[in-house]
N, C-alpha and C. Protein backbone atom coordinates (compact mmCIF):
# COMPACT_ATOMS: atom_id res chain seq x y z
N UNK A 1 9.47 27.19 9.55
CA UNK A 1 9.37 27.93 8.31
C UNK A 1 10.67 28.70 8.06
N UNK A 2 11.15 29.33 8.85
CA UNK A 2 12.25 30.17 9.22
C UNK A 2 13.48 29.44 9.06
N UNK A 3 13.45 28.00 9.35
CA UNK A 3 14.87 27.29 9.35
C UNK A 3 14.87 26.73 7.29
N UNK A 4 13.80 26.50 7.23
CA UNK A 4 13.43 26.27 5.96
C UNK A 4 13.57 26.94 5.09
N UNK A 5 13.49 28.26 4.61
CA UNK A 5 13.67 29.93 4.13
C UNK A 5 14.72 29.35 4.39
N UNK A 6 16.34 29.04 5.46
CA UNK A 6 17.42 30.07 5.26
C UNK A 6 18.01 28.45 4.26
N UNK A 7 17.59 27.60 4.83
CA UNK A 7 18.27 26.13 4.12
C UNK A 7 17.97 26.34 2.42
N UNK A 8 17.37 26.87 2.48
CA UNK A 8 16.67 27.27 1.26
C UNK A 8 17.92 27.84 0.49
N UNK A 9 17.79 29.32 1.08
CA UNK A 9 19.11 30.51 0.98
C UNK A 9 20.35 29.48 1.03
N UNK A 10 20.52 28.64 1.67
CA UNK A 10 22.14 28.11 1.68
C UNK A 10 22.29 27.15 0.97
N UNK A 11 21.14 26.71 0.19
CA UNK A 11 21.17 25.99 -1.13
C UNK A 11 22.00 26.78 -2.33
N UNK A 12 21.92 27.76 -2.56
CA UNK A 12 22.20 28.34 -3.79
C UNK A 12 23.90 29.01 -3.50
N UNK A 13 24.57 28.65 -2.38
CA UNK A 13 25.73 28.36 -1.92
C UNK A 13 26.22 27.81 -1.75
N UNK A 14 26.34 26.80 -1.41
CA UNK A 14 26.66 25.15 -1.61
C UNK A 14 27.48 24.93 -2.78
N UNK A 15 28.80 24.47 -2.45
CA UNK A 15 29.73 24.20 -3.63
C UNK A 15 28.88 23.04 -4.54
N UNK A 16 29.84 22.82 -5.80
CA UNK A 16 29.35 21.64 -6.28
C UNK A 16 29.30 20.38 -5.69
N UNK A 17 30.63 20.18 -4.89
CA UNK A 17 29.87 18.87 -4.43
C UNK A 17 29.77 18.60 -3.10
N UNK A 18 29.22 19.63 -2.68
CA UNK A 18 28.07 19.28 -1.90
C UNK A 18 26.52 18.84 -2.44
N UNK A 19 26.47 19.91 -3.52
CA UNK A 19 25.37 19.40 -4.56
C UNK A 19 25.00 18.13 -4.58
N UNK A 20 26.34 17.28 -5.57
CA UNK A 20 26.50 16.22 -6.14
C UNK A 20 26.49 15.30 -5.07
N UNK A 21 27.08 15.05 -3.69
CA UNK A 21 27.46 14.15 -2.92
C UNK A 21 26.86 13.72 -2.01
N UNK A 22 25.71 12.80 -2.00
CA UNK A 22 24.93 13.00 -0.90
C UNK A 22 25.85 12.66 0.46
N UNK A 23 24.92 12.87 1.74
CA UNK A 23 25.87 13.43 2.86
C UNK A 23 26.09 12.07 3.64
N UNK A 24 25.12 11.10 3.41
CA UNK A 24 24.80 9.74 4.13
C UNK A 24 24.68 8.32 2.66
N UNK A 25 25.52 7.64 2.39
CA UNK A 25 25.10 6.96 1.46
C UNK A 25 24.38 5.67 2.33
N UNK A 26 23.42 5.73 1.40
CA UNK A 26 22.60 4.65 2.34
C UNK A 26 22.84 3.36 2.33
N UNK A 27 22.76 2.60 3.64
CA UNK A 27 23.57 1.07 3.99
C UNK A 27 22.70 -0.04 3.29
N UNK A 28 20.96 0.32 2.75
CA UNK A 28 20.28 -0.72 2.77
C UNK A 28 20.08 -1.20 1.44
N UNK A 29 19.85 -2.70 1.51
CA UNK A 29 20.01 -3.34 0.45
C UNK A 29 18.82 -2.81 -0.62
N UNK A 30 18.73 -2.94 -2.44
CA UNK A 30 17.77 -2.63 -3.07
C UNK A 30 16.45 -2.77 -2.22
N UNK A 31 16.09 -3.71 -2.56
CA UNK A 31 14.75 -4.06 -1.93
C UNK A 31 14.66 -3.31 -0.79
N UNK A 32 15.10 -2.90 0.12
CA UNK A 32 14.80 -2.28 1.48
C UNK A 32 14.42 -1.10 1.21
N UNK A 33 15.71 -0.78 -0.12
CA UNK A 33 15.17 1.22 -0.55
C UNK A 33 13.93 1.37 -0.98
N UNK A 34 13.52 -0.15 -2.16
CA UNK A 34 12.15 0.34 -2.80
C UNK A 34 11.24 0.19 -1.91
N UNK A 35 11.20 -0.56 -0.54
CA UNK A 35 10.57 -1.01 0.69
C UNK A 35 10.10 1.00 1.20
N UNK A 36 11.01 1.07 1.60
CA UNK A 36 11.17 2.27 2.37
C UNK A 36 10.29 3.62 1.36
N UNK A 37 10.90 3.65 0.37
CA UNK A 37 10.05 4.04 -0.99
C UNK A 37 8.46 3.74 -1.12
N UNK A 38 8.34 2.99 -1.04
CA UNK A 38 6.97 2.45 -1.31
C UNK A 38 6.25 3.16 0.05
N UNK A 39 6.93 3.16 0.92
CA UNK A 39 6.45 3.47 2.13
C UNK A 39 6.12 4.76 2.46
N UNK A 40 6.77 5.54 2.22
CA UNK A 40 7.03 6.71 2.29
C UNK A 40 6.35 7.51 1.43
N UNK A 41 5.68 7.14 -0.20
CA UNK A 41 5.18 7.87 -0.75
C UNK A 41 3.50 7.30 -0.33
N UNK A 42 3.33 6.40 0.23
CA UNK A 42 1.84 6.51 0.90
C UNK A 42 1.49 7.09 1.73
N UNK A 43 0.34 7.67 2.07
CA UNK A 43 -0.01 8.88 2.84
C UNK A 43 -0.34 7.96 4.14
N UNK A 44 0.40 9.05 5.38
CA UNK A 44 0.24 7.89 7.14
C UNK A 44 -1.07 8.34 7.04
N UNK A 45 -1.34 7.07 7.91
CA UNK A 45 -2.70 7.27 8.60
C UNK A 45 -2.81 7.19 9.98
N UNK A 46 -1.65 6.92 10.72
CA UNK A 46 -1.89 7.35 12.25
C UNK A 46 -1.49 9.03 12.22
N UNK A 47 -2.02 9.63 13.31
CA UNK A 47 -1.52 10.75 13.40
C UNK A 47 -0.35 11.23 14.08
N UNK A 48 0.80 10.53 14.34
CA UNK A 48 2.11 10.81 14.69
C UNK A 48 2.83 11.19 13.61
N UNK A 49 2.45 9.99 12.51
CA UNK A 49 2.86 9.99 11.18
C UNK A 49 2.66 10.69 10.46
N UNK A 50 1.25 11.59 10.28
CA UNK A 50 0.99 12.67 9.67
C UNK A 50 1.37 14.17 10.24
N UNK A 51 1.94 14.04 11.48
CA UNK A 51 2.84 15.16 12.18
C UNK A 51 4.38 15.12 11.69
N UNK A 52 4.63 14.29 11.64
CA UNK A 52 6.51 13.67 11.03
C UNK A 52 6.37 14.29 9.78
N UNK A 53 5.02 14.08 8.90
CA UNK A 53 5.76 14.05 8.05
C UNK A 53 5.65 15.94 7.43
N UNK A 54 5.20 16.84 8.43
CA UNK A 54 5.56 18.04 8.44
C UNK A 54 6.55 18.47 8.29
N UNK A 55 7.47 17.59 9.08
CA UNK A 55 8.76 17.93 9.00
C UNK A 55 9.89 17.16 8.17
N UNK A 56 9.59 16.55 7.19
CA UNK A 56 10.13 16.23 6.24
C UNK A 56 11.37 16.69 5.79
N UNK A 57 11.04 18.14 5.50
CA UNK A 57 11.90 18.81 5.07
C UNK A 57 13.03 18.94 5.86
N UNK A 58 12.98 19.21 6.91
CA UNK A 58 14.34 19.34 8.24
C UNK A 58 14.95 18.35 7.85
N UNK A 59 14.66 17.38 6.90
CA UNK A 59 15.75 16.35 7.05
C UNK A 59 17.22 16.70 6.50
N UNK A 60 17.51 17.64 5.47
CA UNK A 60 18.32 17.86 5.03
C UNK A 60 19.10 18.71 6.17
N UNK A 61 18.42 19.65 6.82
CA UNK A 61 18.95 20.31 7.68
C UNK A 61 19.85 19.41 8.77
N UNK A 62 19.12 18.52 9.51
CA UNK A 62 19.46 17.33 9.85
C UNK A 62 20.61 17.43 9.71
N UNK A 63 20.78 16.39 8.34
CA UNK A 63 21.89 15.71 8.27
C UNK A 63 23.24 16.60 8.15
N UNK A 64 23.06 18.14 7.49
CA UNK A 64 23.88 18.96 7.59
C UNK A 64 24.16 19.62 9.04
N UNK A 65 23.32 19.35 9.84
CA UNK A 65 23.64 19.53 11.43
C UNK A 65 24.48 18.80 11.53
N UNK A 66 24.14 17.05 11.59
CA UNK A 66 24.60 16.17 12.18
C UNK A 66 26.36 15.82 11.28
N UNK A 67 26.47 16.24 10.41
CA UNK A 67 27.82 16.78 9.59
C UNK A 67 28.68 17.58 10.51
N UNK A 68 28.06 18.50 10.08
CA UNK A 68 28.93 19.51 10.89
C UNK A 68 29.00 19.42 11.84
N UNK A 69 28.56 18.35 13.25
CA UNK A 69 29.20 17.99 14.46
C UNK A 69 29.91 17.39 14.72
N UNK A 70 30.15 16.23 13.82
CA UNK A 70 31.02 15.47 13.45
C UNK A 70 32.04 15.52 12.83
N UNK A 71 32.12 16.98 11.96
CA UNK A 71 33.51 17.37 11.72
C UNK A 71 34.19 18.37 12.88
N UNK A 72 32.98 19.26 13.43
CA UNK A 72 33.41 19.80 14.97
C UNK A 72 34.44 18.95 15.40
N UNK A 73 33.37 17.76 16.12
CA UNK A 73 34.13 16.73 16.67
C UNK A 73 36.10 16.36 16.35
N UNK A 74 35.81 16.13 15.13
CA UNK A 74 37.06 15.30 14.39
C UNK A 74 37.86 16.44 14.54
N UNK A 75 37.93 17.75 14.07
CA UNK A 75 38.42 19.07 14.24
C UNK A 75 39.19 19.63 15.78
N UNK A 76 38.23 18.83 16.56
CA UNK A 76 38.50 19.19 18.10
C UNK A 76 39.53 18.04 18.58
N UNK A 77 39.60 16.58 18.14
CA UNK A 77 40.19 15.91 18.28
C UNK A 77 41.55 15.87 17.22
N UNK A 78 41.40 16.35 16.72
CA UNK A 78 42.86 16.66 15.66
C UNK A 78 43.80 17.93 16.00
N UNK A 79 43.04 18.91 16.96
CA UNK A 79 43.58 20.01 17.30
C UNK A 79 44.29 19.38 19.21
N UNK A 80 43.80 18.71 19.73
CA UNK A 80 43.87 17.67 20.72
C UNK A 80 44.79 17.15 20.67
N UNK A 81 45.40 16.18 19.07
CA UNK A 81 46.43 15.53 19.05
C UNK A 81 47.64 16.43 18.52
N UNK A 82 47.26 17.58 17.78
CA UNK A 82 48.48 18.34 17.51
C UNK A 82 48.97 19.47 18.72
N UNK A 83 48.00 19.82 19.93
CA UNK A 83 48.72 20.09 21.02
C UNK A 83 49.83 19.47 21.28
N UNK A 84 49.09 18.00 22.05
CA UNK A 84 50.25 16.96 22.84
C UNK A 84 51.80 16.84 21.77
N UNK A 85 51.51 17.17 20.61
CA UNK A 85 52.41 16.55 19.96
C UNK A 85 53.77 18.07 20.08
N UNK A 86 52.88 18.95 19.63
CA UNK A 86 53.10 20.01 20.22
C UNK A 86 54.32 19.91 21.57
N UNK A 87 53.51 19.79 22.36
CA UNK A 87 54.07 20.07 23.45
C UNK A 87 55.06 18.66 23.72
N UNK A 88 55.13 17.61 23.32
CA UNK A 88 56.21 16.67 23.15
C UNK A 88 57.32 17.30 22.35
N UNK A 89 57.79 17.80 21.28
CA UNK A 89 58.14 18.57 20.68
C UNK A 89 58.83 19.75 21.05
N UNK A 90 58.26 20.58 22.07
CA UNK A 90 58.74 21.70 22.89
C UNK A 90 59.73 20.57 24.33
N UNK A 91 59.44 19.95 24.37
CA UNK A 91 60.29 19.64 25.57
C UNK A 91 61.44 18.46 25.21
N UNK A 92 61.19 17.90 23.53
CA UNK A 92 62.37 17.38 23.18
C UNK A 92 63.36 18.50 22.94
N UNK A 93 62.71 20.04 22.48
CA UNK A 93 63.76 20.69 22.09
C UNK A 93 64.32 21.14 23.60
N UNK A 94 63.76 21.99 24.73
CA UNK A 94 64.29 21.95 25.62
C UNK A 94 65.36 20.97 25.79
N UNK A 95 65.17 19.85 26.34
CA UNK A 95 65.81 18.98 26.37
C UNK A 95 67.28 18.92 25.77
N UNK A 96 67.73 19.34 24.21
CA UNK A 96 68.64 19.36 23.80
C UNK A 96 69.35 20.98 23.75
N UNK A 97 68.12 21.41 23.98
CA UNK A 97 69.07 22.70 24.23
C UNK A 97 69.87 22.94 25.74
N UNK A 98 69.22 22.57 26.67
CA UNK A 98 70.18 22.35 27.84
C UNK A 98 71.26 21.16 28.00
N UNK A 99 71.11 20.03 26.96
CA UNK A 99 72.23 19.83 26.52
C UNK A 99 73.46 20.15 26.21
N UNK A 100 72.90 20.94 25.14
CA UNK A 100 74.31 22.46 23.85
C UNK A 100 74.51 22.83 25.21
N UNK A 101 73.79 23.59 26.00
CA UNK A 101 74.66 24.77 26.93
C UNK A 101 75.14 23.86 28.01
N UNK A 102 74.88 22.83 28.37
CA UNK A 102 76.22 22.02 29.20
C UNK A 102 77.04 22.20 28.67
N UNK A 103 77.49 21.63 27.40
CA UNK A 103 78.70 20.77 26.63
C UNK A 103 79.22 22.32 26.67
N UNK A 104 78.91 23.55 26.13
CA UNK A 104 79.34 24.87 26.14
C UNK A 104 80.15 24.87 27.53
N UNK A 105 79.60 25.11 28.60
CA UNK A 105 80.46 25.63 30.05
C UNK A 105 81.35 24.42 30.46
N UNK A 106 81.47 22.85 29.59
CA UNK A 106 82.61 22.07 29.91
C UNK A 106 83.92 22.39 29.00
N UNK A 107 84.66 22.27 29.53
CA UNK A 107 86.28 23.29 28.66
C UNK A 107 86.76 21.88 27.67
N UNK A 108 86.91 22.52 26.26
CA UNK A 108 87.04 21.53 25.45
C UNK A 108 88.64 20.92 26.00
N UNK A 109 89.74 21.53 26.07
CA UNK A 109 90.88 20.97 26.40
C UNK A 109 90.86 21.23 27.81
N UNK A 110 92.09 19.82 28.36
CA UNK A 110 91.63 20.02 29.91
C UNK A 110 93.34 21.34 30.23
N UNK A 111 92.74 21.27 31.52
CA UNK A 111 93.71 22.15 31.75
C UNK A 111 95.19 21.89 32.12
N UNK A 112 96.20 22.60 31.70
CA UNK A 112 97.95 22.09 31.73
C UNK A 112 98.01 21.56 33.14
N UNK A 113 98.89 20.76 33.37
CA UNK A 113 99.17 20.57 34.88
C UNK A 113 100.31 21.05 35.03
């Protein structure tokens, strides 16, 4: 009830397109949707089915869970690749900076004999 109330509340926050965009476009062919459709608006008659479908509503929650782990995810792996790159980066510059200060302490003209 409680998760429901706040999904509720975070409806009326939700940019536009989040609104507009659903979060999963669905893979299945016509016929499968009106399949699934047809299905879905008949009332179950086992009782697993009439427990599921209590929770109906979580589905949106769901999929906005399962979103936002997956941008976690992608987020954690993009911060992952801009370390290493990072740190490739820090040791090309090392690298040329102990370069400069060689070439510095070698004497540009040699010395008179």
């Amino acid at each position: 009830q409680r998760i429901l109330r706040l999904a509720e509340m975070c409806r009326r926050l939700e940019t536009e397109e989040e609104k507009v965009l659903p979060f999963y476009p669905s893979s299945l062919a016509e016929g499968e949707q009106q399949d699934v459709r047809r299905i879905l608006a008949a009332s179950p008659s086992e009782p697993l089915a009439r427990a599921v479908q209590d929770y109906v509503g979580l589905e949106r929650f769901w999929q906005r869970f399962n979103k936002a782990k997956l941008e976690e995810k992608a987020l954690e792996r993009a911060r992952a690749e801009l370390a290493n790159r990072n740190q490739h980066l820090q040791e090309l510059l090392q690298k040329y900076l102990a370069g400069a200060a060689l070439n510095q302490k070698v004497p540009r003209d040699p010395p008179p004999l």
